[in-house]
PDB file of N, CA and C in Angstrom:
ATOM      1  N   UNK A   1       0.842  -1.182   0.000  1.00  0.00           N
ATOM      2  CA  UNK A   1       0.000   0.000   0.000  1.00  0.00           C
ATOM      3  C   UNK A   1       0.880   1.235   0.000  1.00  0.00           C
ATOM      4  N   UNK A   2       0.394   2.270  -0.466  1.00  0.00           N
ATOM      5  CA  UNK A   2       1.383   3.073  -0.647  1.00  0.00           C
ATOM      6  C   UNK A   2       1.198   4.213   0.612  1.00  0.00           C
ATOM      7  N   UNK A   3       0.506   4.054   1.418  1.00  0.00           N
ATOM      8  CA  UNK A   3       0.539   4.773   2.815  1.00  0.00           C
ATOM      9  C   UNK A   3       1.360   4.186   3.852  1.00  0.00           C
ATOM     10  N   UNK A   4       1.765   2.241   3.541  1.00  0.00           N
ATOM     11  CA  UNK A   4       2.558   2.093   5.002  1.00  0.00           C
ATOM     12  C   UNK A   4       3.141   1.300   4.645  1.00  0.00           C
ATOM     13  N   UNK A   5       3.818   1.302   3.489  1.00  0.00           N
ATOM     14  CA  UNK A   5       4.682   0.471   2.776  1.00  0.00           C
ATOM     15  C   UNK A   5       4.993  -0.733   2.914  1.00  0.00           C
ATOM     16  N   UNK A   6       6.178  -1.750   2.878  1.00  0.00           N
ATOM     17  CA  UNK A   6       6.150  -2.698   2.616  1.00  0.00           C
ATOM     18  C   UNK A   6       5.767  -3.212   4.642  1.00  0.00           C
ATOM     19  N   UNK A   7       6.493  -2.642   5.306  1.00  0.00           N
ATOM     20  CA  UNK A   7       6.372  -2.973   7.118  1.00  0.00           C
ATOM     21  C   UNK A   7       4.857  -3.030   7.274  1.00  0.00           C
ATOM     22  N   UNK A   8       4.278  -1.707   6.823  1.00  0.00           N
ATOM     23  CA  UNK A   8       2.572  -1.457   7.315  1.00  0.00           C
ATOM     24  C   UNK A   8       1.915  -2.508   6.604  1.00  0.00           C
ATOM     25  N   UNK A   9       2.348  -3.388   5.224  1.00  0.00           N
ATOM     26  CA  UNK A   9       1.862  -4.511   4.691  1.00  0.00           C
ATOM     27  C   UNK A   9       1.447  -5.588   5.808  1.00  0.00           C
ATOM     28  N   UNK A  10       3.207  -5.718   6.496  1.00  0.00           N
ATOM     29  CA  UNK A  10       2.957  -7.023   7.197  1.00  0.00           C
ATOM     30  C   UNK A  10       2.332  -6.598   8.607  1.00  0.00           C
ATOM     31  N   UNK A  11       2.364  -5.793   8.887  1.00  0.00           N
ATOM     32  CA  UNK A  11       1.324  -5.378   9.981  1.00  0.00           C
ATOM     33  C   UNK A  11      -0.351  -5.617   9.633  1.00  0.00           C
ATOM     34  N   UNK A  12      -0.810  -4.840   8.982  1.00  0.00           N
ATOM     35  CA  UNK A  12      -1.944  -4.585   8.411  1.00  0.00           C
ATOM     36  C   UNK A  12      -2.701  -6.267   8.416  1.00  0.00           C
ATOM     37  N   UNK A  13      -1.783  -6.980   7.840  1.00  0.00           N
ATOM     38  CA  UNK A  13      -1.702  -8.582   7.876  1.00  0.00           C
ATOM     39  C   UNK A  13      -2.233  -9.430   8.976  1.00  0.00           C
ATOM     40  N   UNK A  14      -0.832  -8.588   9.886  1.00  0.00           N
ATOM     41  CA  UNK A  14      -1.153  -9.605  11.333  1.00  0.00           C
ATOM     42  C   UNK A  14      -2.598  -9.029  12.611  1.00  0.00           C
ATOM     43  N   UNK A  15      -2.262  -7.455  11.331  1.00  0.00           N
ATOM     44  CA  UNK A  15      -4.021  -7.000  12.516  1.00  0.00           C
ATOM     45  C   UNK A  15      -5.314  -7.572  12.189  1.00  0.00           C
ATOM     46  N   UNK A  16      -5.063  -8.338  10.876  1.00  0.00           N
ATOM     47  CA  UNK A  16      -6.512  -8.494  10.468  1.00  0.00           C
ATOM     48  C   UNK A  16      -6.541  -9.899  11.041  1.00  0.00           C
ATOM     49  N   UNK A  17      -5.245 -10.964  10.731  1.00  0.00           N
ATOM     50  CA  UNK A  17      -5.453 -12.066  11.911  1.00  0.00           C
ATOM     51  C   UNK A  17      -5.572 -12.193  13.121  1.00  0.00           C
ATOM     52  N   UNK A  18      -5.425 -10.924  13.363  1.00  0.00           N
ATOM     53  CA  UNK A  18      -5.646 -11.352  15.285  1.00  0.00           C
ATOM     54  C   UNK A  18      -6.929 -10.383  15.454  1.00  0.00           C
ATOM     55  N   UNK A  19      -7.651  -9.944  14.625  1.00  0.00           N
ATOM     56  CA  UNK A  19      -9.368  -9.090  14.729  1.00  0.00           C
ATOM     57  C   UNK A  19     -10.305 -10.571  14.785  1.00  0.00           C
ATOM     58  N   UNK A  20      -9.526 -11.219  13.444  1.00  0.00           N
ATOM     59  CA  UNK A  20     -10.457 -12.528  13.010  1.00  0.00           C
ATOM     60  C   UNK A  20     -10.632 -13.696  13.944  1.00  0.00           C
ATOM     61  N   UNK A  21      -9.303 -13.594  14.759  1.00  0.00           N
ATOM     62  CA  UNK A  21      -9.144 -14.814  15.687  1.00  0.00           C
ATOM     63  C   UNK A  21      -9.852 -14.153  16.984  1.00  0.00           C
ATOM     64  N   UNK A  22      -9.392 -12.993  17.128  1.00  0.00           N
ATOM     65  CA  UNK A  22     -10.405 -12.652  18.199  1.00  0.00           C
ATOM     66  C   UNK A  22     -11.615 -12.557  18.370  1.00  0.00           C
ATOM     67  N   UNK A  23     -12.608 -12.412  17.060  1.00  0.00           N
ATOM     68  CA  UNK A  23     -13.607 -11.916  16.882  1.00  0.00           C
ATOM     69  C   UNK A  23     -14.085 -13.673  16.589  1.00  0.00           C
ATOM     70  N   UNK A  24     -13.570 -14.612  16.299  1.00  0.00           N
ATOM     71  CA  UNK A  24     -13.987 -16.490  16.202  1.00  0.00           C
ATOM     72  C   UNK A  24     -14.296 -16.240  17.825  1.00  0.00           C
ATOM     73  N   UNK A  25     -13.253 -16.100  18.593  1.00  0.00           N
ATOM     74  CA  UNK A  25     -12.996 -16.586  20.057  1.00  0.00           C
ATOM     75  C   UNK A  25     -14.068 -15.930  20.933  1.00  0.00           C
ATOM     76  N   UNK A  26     -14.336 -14.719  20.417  1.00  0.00           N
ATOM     77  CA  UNK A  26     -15.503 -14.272  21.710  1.00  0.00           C
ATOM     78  C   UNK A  26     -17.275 -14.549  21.301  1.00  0.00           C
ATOM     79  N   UNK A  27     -17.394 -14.785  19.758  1.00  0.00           N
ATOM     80  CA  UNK A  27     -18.652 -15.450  19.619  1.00  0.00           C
ATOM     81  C   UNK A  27     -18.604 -16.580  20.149  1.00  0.00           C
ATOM     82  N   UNK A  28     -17.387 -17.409  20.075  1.00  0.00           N
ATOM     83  CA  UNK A  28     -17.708 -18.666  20.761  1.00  0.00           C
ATOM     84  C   UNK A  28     -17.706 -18.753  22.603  1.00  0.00           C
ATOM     85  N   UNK A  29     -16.844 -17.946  22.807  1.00  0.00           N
ATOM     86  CA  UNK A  29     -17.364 -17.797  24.035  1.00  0.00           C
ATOM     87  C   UNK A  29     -18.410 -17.096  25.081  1.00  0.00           C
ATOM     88  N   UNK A  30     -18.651 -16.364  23.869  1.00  0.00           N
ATOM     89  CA  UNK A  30     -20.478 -16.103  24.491  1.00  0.00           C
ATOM     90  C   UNK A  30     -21.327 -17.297  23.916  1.00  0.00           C
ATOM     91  N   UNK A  31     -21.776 -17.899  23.149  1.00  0.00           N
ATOM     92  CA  UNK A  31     -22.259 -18.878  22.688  1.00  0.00           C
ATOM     93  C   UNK A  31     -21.755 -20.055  23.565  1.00  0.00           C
ATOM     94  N   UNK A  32     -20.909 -20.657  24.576  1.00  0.00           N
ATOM     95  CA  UNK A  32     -20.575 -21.494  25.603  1.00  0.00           C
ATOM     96  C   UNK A  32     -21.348 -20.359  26.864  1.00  0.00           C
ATOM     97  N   UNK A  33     -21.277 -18.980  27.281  1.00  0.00           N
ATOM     98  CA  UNK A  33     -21.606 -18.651  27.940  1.00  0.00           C
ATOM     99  C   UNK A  33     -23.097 -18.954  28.484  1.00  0.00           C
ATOM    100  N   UNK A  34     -23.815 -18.687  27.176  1.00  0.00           N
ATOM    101  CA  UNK A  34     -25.038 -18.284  27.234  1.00  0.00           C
ATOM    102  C   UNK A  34     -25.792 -19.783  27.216  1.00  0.00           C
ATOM    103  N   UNK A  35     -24.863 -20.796  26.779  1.00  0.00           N
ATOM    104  CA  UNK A  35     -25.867 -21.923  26.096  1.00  0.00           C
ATOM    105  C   UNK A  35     -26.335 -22.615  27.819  1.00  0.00           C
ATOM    106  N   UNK A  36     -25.049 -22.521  29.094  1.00  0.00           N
ATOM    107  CA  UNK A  36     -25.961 -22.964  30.291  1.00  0.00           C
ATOM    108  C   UNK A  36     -26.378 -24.172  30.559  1.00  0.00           C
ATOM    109  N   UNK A  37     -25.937 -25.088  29.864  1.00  0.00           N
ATOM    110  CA  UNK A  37     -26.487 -26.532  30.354  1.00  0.00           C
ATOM    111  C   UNK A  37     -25.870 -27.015  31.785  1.00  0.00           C
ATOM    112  N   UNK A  38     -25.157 -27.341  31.959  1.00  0.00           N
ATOM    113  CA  UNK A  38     -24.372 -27.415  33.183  1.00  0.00           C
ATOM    114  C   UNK A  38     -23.823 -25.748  34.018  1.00  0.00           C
ATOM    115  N   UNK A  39     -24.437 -25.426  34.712  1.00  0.00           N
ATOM    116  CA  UNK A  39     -23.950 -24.129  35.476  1.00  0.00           C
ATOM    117  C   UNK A  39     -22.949 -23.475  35.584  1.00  0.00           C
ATOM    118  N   UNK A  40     -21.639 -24.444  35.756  1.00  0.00           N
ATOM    119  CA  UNK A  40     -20.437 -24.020  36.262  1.00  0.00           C
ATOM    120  C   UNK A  40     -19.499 -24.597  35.739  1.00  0.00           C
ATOM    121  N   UNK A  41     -18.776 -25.544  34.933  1.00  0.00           N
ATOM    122  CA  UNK A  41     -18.241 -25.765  33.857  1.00  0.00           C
ATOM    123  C   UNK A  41     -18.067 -25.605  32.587  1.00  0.00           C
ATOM    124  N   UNK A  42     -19.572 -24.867  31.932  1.00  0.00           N
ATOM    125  CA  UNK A  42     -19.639 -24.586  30.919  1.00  0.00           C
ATOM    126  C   UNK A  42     -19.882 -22.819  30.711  1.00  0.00           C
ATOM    127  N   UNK A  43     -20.091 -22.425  31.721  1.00  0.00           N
ATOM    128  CA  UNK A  43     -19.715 -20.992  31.853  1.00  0.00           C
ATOM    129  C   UNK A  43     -18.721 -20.145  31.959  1.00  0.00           C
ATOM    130  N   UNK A  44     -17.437 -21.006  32.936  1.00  0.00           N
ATOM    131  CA  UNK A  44     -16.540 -21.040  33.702  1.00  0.00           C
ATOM    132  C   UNK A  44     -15.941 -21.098  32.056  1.00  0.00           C
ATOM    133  N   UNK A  45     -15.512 -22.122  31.266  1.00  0.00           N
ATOM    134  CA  UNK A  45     -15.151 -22.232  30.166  1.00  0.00           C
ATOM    135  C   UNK A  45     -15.426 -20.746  28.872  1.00  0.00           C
ATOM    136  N   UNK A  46     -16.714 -20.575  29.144  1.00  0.00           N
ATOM    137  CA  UNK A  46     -17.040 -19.363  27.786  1.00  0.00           C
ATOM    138  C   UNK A  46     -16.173 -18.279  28.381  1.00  0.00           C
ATOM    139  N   UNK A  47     -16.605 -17.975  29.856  1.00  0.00           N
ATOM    140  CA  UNK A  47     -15.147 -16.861  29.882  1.00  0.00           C
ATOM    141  C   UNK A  47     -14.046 -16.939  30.067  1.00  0.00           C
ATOM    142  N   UNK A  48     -13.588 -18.062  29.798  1.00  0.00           N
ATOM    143  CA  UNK A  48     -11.864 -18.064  29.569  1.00  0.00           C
ATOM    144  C   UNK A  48     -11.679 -17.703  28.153  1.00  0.00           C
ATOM    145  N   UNK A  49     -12.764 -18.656  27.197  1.00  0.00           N
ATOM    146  CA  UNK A  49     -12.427 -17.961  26.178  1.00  0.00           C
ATOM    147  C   UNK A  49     -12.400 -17.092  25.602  1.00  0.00           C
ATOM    148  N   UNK A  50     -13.957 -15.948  26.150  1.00  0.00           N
ATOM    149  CA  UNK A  50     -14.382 -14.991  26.128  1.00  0.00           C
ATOM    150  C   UNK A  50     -13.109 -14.178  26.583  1.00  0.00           C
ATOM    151  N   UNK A  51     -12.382 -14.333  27.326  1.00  0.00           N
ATOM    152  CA  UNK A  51     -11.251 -13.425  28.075  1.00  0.00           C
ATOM    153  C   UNK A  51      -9.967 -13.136  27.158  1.00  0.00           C
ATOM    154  N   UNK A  52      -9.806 -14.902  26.381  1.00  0.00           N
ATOM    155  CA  UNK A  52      -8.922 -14.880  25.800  1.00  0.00           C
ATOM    156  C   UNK A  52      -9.211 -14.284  24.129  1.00  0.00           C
ATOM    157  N   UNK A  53     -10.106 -14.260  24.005  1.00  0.00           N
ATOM    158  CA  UNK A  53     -10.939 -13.128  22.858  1.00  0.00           C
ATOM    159  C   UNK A  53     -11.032 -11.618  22.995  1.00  0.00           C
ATOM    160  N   UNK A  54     -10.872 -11.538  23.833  1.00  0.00           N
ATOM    161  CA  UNK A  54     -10.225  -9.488  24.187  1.00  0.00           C
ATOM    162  C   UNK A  54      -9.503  -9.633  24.385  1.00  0.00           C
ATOM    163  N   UNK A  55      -8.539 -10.156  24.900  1.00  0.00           N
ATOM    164  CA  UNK A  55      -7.097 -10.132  25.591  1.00  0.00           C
ATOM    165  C   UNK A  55      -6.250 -10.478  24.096  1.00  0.00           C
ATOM    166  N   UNK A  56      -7.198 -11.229  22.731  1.00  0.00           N
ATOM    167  CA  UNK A  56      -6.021 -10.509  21.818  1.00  0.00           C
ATOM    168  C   UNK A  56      -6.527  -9.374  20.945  1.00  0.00           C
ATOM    169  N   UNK A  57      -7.722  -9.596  21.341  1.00  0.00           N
ATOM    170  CA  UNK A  57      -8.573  -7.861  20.243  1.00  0.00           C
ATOM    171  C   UNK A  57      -7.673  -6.873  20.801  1.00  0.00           C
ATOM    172  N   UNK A  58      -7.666  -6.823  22.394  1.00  0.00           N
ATOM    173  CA  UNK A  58      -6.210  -5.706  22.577  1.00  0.00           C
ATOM    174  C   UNK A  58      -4.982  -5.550  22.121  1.00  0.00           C
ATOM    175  N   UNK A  59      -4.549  -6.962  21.915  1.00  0.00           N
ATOM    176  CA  UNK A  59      -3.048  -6.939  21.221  1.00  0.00           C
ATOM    177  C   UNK A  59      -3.068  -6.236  20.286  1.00  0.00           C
ATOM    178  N   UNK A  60      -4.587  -6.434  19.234  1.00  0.00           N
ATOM    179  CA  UNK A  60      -4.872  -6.128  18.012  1.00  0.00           C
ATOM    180  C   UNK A  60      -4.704  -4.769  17.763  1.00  0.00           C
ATOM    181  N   UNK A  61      -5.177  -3.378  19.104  1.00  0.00           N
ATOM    182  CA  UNK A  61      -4.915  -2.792  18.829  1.00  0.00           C
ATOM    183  C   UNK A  61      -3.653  -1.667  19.537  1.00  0.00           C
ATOM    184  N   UNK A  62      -2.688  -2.450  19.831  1.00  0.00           N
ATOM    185  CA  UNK A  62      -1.592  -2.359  19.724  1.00  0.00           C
ATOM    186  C   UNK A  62      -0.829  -2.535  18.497  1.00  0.00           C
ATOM    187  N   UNK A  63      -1.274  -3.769  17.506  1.00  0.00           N
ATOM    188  CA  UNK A  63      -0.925  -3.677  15.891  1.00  0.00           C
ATOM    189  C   UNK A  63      -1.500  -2.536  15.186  1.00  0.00           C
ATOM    190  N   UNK A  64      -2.841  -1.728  15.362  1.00  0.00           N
ATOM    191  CA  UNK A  64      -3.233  -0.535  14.909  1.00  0.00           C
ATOM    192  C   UNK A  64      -2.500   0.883  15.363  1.00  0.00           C
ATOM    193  N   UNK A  65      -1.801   0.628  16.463  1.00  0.00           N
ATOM    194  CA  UNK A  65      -0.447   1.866  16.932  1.00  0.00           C
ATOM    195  C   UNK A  65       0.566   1.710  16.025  1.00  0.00           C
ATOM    196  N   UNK A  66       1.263   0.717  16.169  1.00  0.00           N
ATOM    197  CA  UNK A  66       2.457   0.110  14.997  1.00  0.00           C
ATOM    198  C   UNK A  66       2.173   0.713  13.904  1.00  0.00           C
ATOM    199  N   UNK A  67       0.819   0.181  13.526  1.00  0.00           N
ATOM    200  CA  UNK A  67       0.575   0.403  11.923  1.00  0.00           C
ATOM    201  C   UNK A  67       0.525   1.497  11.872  1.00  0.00           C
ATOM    202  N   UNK A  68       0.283   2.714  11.924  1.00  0.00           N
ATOM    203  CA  UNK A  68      -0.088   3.960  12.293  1.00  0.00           C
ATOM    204  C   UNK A  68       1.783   4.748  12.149  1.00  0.00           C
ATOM    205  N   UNK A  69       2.162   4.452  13.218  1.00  0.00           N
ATOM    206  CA  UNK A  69       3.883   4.424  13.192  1.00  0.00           C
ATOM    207  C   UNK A  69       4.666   4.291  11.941  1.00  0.00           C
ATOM    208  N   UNK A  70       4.253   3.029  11.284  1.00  0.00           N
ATOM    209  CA  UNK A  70       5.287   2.283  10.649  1.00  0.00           C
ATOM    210  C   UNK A  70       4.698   3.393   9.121  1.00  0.00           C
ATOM    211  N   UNK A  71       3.287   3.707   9.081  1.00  0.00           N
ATOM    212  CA  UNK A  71       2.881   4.662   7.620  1.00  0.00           C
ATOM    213  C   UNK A  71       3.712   5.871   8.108  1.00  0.00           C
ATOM    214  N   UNK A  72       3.571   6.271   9.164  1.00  0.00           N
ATOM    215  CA  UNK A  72       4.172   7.702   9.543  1.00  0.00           C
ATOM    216  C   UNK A  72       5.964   7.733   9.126  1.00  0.00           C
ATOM    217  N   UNK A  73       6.679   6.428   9.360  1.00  0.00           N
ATOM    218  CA  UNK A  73       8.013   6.408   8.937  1.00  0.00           C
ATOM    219  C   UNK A  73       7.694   6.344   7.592  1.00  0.00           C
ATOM    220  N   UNK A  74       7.599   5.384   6.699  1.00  0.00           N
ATOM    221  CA  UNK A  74       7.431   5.292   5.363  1.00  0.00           C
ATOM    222  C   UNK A  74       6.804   6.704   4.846  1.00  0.00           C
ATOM    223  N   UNK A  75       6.080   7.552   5.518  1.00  0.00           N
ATOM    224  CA  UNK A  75       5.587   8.412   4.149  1.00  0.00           C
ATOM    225  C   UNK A  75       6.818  10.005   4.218  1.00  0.00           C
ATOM    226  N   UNK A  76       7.486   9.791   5.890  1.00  0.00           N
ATOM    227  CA  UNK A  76       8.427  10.779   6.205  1.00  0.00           C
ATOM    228  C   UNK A  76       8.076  12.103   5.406  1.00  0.00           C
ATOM    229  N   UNK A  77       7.100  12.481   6.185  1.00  0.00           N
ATOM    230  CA  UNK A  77       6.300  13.420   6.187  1.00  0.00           C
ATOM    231  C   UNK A  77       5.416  14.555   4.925  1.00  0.00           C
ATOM    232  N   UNK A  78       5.465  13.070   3.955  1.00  0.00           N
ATOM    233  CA  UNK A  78       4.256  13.478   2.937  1.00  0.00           C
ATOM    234  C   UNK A  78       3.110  12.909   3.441  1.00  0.00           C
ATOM    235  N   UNK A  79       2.303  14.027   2.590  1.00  0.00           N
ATOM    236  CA  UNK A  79       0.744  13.756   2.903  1.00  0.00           C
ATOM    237  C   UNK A  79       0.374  12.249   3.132  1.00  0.00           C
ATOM    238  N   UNK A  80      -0.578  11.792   3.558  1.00  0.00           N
ATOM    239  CA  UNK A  80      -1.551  10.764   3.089  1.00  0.00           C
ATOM    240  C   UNK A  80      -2.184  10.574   1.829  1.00  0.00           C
ATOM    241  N   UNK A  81      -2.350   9.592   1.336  1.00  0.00           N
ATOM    242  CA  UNK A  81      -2.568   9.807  -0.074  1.00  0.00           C
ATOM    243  C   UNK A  81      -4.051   8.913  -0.049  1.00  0.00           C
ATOM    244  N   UNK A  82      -5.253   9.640  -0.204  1.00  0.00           N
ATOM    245  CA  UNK A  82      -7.058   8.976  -0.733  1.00  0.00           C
ATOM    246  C   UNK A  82      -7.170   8.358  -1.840  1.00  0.00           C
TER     247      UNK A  82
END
């Protein structure tokens, strides 16, 4: 892309895999949350995963700082380009 060059490529990359993996992980762990058959094993379970489903959507946007960074080096201080 020509806003975050070849670095903001492989970023851009790894943000959209860890949106996707995060965003698998917390439907499924509301969907274990909510489903309730057993009280406390199967709840106990949706929010671990549920936990571990934000806990990388955050990483994720820590890759949206980077990315942000890495266009700001590459364009060394030309515009943005629409």
């Amino acid at each position: 892309m020509q806003n975050y060059g070849p670095e903001g490529d492989v970023l851009l990359t790894a943000y959209t895999a860890d949106f996707s993996v995060a965003f698998l992980l917390c439907c499924l762990g509301a969907a274990l949350f909510s489903a309730r058959s057993s009280p406390g094993s199967l709840a106990a379970k949706g929010y671990c995963i549920l936990g571990a489903g934000i806990l990388i959507g955050l990483l994720g946007m820590f890759r949206v700082m980077q990315l942000a960074d890495a266009g700001r080096n590459f364009r060394a201080g030309r515009p943005f380009n629409r």
